[in-house]
Each structure stands twice: as C-alpha cells, then as structure tokens.
N, C-alpha and C. Protein backbone atom coordinates (compact mmCIF):
# COMPACT_ATOMS: atom_id res chain seq x y z
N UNK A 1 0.84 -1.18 0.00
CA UNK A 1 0.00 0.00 0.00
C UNK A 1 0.88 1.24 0.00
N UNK A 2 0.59 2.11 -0.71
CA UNK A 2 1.36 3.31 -0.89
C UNK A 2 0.65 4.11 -0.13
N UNK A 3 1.92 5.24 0.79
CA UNK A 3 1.46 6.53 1.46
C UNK A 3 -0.47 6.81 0.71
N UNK A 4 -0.29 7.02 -0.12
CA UNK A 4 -1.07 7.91 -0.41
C UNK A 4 -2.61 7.40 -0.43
N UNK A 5 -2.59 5.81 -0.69
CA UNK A 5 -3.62 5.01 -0.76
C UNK A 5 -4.82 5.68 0.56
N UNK A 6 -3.60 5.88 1.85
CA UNK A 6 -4.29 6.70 3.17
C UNK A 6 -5.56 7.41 2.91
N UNK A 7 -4.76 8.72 2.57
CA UNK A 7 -5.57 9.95 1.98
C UNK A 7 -6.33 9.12 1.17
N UNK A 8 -6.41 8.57 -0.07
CA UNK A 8 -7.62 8.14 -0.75
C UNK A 8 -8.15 7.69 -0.10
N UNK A 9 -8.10 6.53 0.72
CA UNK A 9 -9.10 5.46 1.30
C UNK A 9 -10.20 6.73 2.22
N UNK A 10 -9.00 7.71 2.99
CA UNK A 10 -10.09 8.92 3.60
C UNK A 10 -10.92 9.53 3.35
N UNK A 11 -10.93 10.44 1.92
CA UNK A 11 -11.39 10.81 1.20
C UNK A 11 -12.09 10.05 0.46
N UNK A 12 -12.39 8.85 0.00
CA UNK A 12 -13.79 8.05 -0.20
C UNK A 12 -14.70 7.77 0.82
N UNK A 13 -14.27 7.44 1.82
CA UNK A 13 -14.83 7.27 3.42
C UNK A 13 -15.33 8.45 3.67
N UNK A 14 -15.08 9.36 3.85
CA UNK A 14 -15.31 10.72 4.34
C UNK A 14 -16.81 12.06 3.02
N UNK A 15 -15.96 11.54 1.99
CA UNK A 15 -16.75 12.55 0.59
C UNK A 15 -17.37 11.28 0.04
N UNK A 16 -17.11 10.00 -0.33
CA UNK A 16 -17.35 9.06 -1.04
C UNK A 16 -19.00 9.07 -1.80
N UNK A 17 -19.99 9.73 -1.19
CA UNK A 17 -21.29 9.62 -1.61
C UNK A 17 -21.31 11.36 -1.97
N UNK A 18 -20.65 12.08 -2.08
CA UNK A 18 -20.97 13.20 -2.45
C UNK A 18 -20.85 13.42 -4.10
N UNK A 19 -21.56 14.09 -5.00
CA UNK A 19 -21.12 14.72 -6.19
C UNK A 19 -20.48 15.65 -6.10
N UNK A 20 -19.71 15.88 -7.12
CA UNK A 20 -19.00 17.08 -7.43
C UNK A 20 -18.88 17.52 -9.06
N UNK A 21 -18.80 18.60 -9.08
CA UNK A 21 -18.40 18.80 -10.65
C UNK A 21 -17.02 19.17 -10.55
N UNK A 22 -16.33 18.98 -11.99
CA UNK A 22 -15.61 19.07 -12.26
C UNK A 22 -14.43 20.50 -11.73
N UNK A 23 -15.58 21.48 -11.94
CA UNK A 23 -15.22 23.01 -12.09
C UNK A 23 -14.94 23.30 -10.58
N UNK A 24 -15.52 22.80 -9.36
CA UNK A 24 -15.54 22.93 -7.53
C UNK A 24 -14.14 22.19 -7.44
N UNK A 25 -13.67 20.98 -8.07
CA UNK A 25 -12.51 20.35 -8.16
C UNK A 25 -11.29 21.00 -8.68
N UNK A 26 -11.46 21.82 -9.66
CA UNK A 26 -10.40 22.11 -10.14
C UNK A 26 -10.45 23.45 -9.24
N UNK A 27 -11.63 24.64 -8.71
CA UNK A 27 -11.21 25.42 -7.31
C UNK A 27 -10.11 24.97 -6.56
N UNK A 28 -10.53 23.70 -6.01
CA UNK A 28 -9.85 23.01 -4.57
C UNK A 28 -8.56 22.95 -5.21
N UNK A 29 -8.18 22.52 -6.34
CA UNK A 29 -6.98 22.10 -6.40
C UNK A 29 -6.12 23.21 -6.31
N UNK A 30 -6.86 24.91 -7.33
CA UNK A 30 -6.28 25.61 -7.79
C UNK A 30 -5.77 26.47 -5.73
N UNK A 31 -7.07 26.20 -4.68
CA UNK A 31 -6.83 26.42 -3.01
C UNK A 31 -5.65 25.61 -2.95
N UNK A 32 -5.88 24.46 -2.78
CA UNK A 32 -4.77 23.76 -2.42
C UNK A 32 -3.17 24.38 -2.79
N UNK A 33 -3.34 24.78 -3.94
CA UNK A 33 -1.86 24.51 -4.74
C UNK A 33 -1.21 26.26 -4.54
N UNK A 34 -2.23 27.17 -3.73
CA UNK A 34 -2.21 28.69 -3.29
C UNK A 34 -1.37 28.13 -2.13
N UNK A 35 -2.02 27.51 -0.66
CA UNK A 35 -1.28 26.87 -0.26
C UNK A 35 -0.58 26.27 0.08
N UNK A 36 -0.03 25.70 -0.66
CA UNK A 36 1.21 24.54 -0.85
C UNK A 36 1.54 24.33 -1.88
N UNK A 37 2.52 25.58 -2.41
CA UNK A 37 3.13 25.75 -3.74
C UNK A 37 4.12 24.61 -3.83
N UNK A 38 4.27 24.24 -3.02
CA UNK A 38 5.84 22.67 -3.21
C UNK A 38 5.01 21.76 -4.50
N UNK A 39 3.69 21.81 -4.07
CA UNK A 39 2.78 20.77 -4.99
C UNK A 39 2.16 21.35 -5.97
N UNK A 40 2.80 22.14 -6.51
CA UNK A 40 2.18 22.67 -7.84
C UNK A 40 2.49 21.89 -9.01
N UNK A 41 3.18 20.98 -9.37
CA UNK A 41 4.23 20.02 -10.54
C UNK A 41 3.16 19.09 -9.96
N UNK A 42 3.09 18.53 -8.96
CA UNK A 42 1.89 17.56 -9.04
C UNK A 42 0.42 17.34 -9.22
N UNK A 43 0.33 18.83 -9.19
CA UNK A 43 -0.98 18.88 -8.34
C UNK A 43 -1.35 18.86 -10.35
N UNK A 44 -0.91 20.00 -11.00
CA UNK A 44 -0.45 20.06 -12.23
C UNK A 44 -0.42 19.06 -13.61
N UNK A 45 0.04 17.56 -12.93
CA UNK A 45 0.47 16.19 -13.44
C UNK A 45 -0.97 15.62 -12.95
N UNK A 46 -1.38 15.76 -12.01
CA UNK A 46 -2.85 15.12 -12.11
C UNK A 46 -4.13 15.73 -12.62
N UNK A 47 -4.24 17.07 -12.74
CA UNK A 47 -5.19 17.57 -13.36
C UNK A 47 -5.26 17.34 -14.94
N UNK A 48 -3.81 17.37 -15.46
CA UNK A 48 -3.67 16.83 -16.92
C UNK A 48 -3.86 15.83 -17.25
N UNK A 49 -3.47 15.06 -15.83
CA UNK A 49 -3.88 13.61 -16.51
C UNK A 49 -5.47 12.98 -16.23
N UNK A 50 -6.37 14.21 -15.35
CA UNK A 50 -7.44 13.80 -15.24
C UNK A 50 -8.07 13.91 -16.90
N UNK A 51 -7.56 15.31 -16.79
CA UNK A 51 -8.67 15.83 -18.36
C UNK A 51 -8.19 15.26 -19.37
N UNK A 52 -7.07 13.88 -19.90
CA UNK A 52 -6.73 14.03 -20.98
C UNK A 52 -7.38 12.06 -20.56
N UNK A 53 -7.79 11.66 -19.95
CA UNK A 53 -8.20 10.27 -19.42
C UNK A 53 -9.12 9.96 -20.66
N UNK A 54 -9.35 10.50 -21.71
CA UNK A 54 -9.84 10.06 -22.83
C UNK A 54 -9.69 10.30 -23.95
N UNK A 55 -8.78 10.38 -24.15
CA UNK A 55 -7.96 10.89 -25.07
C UNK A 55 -7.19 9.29 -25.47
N UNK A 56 -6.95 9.11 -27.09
CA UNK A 56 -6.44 7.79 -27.24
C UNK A 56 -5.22 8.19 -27.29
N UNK A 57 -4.75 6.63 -26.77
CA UNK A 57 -3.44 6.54 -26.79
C UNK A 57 -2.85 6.65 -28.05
N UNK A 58 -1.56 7.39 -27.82
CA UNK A 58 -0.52 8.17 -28.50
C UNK A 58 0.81 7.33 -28.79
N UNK A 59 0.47 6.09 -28.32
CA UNK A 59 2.23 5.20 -28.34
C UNK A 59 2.43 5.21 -29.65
C-alpha cells in the first residue's frame, strides 16, 4: 500500500457519496496549490492527466 492510498481510502470514506463537478474540483486544487506551492508540478500532473483520461493513446 502506498502513502497515499491513506488519503484516498479517507477521502472516499469521508466525501465518497458526495457529487461534485468538475469546475468545484479544479477550485480546490487551484486552493490547495495557493497553499502549498511545493505541490504545484503535481498537483499540475494530475489535473492533466485527469482531463486528458480520454484521449487515445498516443504510443
């Protein structure tokens, strides 16, 4: 199990039955990443890789 599995497993437990749109998500991230500029390259790497999750593969 990786660190991070934590936080997920929390955050399904905790939000897991809630909706969200897209646009309240990318807020939080854009809060988050005001706060804790160290995680901007990541925070960054997952939003791209949320929105591009359908997009065909390129190999």
């Amino acid at each position: 199990m990786y660190f991070t599995d934590r936080g997920i497993e929390e955050l399904e437990r905790r939000r897991g039955e809630e909706e969200v749109t897209l646009a309240w998500l990318a807020e939080q991230l854009r809060v988050f990443t005001d706060l804790n500029p160290d995680f901007e390259v990541p925070v960054e790497r997952l939003a791209t890789w949320l929105a591009r999750l359908d997009d065909e593969d390129e190999d």
